[in-house]
N, C-alpha and C. Protein backbone atom coordinates (compact mmCIF):
# COMPACT_ATOMS: atom_id res chain seq x y z
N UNK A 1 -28.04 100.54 126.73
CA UNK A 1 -27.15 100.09 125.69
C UNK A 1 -27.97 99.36 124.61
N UNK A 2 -27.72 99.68 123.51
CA UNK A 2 -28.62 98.89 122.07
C UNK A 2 -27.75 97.86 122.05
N UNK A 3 -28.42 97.10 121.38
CA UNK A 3 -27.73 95.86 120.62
C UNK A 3 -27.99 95.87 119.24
N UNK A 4 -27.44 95.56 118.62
CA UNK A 4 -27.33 95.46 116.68
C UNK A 4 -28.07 94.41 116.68
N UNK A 5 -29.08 94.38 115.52
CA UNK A 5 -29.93 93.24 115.09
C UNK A 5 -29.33 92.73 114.00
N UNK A 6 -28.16 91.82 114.03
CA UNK A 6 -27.41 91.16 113.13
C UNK A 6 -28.28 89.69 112.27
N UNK A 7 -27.63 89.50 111.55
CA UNK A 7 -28.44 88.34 110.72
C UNK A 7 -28.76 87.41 111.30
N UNK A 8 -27.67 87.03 112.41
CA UNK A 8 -28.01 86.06 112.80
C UNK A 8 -29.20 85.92 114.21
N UNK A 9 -29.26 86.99 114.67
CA UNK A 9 -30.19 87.60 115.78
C UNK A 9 -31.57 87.29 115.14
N UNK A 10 -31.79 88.02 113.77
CA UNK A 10 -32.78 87.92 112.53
C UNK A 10 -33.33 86.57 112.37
N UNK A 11 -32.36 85.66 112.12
CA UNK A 11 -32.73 84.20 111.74
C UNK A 11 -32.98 83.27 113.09
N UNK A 12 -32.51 83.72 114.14
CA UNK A 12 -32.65 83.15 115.75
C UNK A 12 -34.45 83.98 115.51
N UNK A 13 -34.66 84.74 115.77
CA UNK A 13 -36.22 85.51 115.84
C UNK A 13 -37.08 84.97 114.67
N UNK A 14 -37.00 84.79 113.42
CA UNK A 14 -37.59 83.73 112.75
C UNK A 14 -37.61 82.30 113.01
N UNK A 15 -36.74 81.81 113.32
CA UNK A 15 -36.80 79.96 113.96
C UNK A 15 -37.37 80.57 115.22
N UNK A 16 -37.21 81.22 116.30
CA UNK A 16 -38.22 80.55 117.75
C UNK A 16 -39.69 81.35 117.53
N UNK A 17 -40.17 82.33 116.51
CA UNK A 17 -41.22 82.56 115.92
C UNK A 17 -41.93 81.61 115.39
N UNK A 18 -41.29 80.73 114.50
CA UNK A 18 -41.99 79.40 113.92
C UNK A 18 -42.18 78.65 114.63
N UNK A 19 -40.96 78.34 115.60
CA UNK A 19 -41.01 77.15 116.55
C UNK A 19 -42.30 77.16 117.65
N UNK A 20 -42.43 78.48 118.07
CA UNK A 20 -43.38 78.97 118.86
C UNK A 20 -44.99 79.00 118.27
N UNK A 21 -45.09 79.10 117.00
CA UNK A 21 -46.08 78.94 116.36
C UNK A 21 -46.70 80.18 116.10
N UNK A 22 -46.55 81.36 116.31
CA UNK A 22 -47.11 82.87 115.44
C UNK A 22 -46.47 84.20 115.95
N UNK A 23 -46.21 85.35 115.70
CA UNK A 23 -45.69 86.24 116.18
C UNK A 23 -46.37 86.80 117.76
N UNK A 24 -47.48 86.80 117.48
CA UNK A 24 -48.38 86.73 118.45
C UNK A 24 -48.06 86.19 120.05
N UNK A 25 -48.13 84.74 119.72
CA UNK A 25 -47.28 83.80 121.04
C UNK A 25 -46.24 84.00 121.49
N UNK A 26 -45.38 84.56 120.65
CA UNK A 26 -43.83 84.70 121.00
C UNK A 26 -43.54 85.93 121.40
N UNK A 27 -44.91 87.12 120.84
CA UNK A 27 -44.47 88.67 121.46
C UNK A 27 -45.05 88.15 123.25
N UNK A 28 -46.26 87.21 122.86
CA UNK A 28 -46.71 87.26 124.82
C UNK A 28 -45.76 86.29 125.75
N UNK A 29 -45.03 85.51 125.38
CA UNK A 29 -43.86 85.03 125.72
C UNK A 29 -42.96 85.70 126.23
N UNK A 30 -42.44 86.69 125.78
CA UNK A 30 -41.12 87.59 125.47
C UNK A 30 -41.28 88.46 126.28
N UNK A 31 -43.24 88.93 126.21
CA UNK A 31 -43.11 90.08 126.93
C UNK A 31 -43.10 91.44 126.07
N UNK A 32 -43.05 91.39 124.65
CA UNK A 32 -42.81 92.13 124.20
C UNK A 32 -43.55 92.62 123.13
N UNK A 33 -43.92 93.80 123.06
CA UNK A 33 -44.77 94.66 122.02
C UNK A 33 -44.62 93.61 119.95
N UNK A 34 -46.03 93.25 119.81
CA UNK A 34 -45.98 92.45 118.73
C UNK A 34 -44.96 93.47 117.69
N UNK A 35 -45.69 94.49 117.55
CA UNK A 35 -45.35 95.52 116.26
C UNK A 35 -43.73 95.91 116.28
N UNK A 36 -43.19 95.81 117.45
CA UNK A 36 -41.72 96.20 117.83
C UNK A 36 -40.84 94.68 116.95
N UNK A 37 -42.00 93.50 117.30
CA UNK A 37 -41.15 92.51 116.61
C UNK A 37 -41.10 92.63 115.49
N UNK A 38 -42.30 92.62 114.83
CA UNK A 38 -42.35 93.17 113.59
C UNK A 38 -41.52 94.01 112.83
N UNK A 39 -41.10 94.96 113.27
CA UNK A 39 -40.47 95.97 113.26
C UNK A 39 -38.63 95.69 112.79
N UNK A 40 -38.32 94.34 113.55
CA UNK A 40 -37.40 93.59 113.67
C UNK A 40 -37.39 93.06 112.70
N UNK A 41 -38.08 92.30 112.29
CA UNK A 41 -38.42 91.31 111.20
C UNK A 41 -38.62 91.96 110.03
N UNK A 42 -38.81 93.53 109.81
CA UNK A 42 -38.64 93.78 108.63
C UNK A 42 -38.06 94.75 108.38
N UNK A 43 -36.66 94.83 109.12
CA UNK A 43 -35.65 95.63 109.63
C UNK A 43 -35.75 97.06 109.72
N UNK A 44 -37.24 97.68 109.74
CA UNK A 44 -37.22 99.36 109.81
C UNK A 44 -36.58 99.06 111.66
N UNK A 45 -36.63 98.23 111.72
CA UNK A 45 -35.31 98.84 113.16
C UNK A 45 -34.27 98.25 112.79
N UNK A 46 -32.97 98.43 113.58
CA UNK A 46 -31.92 98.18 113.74
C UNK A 46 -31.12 97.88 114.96
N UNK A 47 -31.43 97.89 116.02
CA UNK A 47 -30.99 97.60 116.91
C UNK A 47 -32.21 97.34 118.27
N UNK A 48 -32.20 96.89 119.15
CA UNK A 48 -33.20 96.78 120.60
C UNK A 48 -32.31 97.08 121.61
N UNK A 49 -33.28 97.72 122.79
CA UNK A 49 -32.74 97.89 123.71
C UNK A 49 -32.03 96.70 124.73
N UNK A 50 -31.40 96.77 125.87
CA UNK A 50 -30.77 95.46 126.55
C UNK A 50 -32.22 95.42 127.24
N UNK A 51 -33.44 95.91 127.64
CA UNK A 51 -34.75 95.28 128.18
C UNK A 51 -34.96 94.25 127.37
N UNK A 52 -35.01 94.48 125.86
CA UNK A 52 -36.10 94.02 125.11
C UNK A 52 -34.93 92.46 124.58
N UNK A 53 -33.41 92.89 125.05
CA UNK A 53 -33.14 91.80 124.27
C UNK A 53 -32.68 90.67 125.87
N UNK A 54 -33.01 91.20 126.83
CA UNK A 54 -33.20 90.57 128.25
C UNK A 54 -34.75 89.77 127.59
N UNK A 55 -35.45 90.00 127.38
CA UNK A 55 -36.87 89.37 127.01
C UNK A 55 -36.55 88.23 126.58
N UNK A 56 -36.00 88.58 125.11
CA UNK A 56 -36.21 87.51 123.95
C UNK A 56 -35.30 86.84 123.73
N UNK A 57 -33.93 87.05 124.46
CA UNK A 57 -32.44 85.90 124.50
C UNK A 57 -33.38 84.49 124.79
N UNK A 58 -33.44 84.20 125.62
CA UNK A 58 -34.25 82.97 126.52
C UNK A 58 -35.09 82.54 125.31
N UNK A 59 -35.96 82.99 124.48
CA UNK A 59 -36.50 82.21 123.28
C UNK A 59 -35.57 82.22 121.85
N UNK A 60 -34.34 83.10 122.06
CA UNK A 60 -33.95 82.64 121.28
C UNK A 60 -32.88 82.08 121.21
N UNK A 61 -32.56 82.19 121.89
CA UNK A 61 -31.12 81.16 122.64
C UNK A 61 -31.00 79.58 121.64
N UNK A 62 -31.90 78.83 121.58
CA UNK A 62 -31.48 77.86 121.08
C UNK A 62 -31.20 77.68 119.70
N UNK A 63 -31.51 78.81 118.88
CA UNK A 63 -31.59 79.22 117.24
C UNK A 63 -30.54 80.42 117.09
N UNK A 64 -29.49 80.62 118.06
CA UNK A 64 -28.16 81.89 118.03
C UNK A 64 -27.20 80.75 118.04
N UNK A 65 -26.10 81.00 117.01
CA UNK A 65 -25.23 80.68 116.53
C UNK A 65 -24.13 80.84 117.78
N UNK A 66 -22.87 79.72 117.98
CA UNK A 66 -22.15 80.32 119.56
C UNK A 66 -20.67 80.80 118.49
N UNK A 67 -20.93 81.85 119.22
CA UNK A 67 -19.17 82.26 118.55
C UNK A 67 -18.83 84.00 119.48
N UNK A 68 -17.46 83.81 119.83
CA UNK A 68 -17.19 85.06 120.79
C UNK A 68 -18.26 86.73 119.90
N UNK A 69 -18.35 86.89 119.03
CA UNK A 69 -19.37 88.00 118.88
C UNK A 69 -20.70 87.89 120.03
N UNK A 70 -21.67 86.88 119.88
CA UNK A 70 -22.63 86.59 120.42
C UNK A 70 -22.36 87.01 122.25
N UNK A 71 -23.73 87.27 122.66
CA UNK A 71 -23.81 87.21 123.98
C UNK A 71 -24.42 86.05 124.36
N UNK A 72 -23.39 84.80 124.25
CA UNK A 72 -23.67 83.85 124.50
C UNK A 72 -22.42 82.53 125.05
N UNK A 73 -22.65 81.99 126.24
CA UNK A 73 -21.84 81.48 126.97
C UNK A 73 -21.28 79.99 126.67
N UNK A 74 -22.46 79.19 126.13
CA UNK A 74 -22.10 77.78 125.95
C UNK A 74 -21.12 78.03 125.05
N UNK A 75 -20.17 76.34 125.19
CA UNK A 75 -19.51 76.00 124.45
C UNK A 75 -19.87 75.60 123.15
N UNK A 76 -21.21 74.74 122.97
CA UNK A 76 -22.14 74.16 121.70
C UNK A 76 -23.20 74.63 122.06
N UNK A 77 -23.69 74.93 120.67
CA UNK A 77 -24.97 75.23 121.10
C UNK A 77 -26.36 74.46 121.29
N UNK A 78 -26.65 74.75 122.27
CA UNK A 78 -27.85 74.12 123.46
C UNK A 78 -28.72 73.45 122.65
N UNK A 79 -29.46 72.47 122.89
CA UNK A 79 -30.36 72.06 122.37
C UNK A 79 -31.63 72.40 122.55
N UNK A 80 -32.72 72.44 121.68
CA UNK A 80 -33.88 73.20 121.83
C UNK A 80 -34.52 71.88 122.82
N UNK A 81 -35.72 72.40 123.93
CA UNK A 81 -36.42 71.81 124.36
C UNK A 81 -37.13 70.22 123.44
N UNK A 82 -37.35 70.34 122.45
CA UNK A 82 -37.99 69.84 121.57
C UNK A 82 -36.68 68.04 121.25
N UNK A 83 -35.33 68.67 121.27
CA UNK A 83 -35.08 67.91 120.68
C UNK A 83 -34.10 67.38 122.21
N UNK A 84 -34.07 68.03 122.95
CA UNK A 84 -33.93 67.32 124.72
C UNK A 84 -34.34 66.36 125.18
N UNK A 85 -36.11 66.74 124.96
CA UNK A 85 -36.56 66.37 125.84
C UNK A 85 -38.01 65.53 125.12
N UNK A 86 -37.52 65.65 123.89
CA UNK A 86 -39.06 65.38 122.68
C UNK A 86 -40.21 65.78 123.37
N UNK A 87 -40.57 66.82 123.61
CA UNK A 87 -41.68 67.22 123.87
C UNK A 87 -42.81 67.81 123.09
N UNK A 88 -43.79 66.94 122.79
CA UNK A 88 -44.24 67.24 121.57
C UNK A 88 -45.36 68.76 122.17
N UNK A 89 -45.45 69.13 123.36
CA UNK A 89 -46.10 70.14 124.26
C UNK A 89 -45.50 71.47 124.60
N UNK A 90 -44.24 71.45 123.62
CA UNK A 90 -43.42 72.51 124.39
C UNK A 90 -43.99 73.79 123.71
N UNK A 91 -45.33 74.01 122.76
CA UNK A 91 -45.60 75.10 122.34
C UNK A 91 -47.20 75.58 123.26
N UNK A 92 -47.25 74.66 124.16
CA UNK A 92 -48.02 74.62 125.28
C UNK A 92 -47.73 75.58 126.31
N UNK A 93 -46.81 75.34 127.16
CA UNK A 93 -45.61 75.96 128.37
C UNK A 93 -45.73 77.62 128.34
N UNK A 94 -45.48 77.69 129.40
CA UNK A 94 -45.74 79.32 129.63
C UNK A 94 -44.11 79.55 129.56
N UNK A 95 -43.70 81.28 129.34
CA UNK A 95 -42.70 81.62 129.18
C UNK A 95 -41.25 81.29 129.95
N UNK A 96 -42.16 80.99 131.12
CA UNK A 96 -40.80 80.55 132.43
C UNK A 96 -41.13 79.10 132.43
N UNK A 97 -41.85 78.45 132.27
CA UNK A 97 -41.50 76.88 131.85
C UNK A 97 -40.51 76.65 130.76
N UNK A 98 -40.56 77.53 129.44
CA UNK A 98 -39.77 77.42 128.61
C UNK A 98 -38.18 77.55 129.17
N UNK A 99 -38.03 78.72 129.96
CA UNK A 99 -36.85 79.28 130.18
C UNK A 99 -36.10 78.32 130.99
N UNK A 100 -36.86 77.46 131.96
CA UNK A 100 -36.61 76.26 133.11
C UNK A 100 -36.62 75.22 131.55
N UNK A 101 -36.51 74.74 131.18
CA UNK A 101 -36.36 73.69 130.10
C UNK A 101 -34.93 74.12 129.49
N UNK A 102 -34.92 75.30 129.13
CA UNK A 102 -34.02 75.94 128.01
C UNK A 102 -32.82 75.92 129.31
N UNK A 103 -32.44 76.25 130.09
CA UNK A 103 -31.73 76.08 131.04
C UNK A 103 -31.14 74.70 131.74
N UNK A 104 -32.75 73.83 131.78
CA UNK A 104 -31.84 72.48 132.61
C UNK A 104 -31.38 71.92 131.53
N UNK A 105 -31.61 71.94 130.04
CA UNK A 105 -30.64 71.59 128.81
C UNK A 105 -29.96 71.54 128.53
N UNK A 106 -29.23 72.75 129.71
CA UNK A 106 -27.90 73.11 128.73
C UNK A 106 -26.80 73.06 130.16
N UNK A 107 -27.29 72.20 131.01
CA UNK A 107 -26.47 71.37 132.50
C UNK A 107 -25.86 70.54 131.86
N UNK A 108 -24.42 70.24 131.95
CA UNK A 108 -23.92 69.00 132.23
C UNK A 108 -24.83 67.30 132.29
N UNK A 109 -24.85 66.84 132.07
CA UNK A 109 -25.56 65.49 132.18
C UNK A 109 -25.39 65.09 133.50
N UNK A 110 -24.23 65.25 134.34
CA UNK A 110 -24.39 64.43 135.22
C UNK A 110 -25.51 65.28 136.58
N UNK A 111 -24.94 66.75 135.97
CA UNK A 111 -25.77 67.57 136.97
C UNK A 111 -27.45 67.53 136.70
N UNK A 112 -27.58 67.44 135.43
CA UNK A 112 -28.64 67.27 135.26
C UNK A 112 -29.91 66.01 135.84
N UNK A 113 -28.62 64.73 135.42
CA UNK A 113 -29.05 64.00 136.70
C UNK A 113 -29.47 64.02 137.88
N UNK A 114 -28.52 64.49 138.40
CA UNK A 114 -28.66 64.85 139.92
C UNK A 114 -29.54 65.62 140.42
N UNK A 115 -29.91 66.97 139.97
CA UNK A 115 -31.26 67.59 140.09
C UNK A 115 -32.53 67.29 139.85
N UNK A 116 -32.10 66.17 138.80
CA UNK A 116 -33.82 65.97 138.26
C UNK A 116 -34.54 65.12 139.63
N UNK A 117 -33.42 64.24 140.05
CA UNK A 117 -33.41 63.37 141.16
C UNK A 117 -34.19 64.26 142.33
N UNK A 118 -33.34 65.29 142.53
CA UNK A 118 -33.66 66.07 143.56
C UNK A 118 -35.37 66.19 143.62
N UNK A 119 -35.38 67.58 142.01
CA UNK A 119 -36.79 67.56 142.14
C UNK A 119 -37.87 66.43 142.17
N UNK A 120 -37.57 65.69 141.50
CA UNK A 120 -38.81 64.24 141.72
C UNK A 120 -38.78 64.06 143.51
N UNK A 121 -37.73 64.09 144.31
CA UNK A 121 -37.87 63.77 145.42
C UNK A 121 -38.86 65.03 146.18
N UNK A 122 -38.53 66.06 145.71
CA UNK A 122 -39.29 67.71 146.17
C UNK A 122 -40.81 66.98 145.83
N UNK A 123 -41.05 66.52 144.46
CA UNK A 123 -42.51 66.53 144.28
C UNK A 123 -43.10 65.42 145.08
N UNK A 124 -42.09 64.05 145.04
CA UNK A 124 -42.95 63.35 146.55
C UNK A 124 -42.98 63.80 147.37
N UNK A 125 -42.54 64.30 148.34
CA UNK A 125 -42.65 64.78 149.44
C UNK A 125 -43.44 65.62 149.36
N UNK A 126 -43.87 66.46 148.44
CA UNK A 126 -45.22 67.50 148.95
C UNK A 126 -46.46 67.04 148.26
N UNK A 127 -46.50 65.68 147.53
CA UNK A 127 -47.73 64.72 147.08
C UNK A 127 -48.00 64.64 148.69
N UNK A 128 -46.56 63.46 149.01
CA UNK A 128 -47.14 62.53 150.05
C UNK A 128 -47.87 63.41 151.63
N UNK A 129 -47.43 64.47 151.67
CA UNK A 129 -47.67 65.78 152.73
C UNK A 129 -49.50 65.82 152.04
N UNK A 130 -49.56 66.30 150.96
CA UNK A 130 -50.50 66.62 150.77
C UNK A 130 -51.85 65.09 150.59
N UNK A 131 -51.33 64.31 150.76
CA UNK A 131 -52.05 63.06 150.73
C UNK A 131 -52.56 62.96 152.28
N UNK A 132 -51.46 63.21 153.59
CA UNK A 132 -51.19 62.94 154.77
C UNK A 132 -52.62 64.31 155.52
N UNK A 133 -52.35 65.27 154.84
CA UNK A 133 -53.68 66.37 155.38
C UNK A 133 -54.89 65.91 155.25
C-alpha cells in the first residue's frame, strides 16, 4: 500500500532532517536509501511505500501534525526528545535510542514515572551483580 507524500509529511521530513542534522544521518537512521529521500524532498516522487514509511514515521512523528487524516494516534502532539527531555545529545543516539525516547514521551506522566523507576531499579541491580562477580 503507498502512502501520499502530503505537505505536511514534506514539512515533518524537512524538520527531523534539520533536527537530525543532514540528509545523510537521517537516511542511516531511517534505514533508508539517501536519494529516495531526496527524491521526496523534491517531489519527483509522490507517494512511499508502507516499508519505507514504517522507517521514517518514528523520526518523524514529532514534526506530523495530529488530525484524523494522519496515521497518527496521540491526542497532542508528542513532544520532540529535545524539548522532553533537553537533551542537548539527542543528535548523538542511534536510531532505536531515538525511537525509545520518542515513545517514553509520549506515556502518560504518571506511567512514565513509574517505569523510569522501574528501569533505574533494572540498572542497579545489574551494576550491583556486576560489581558482586
Amino acid at each position: 500500500m503507498k502512502k501520499k507524500i502530503t505537505d505536511d509529511i514534506l514539512k515533518a521530513l524537512q524538520n527531523g532532517i534539520e533536527s537530525i542534522g543532514s540528509l545523510t544521518e537521517f537516511s542511516n537512521r531511517a534505514n533508508v536509501n539517501k536519494e529516495t529521500l531526496a527524491h521526496f524532498l523534491s517531489r519527483k516522487t509522490h507517494s512511499l511505500t508502507a516499508d519505507t514509511w514504517e522507517n521514517i514515521y518514528p523520526l518523524l512523528r514529532p514534526y506530523l501534525p495530529v488530525n484524523a487524516n494522519e496515521m497518527v494516534s496521540q491526542v497532542t502532539r508528542p513532544r520532540t526528545p529535545k524539548e522532553s527531555f533537553h537533551n542537548h545529545k539527542t543528535n548523538e543516539l542511534s536510531s532505536d535510542e531515538n525511537i525509545l525516547l520518542d515513545a517514553f514521551g509520549a506515556l502518560p506522566h504518571e506511567l512514565r514515572d513509574k517505569k523510569l523507576i522501574e528501569i533505574v531499579e533494572l540498572a542497579r541491580n545489574e551494576i550491583s551483580k556486576k560489581t558482586q562477580e
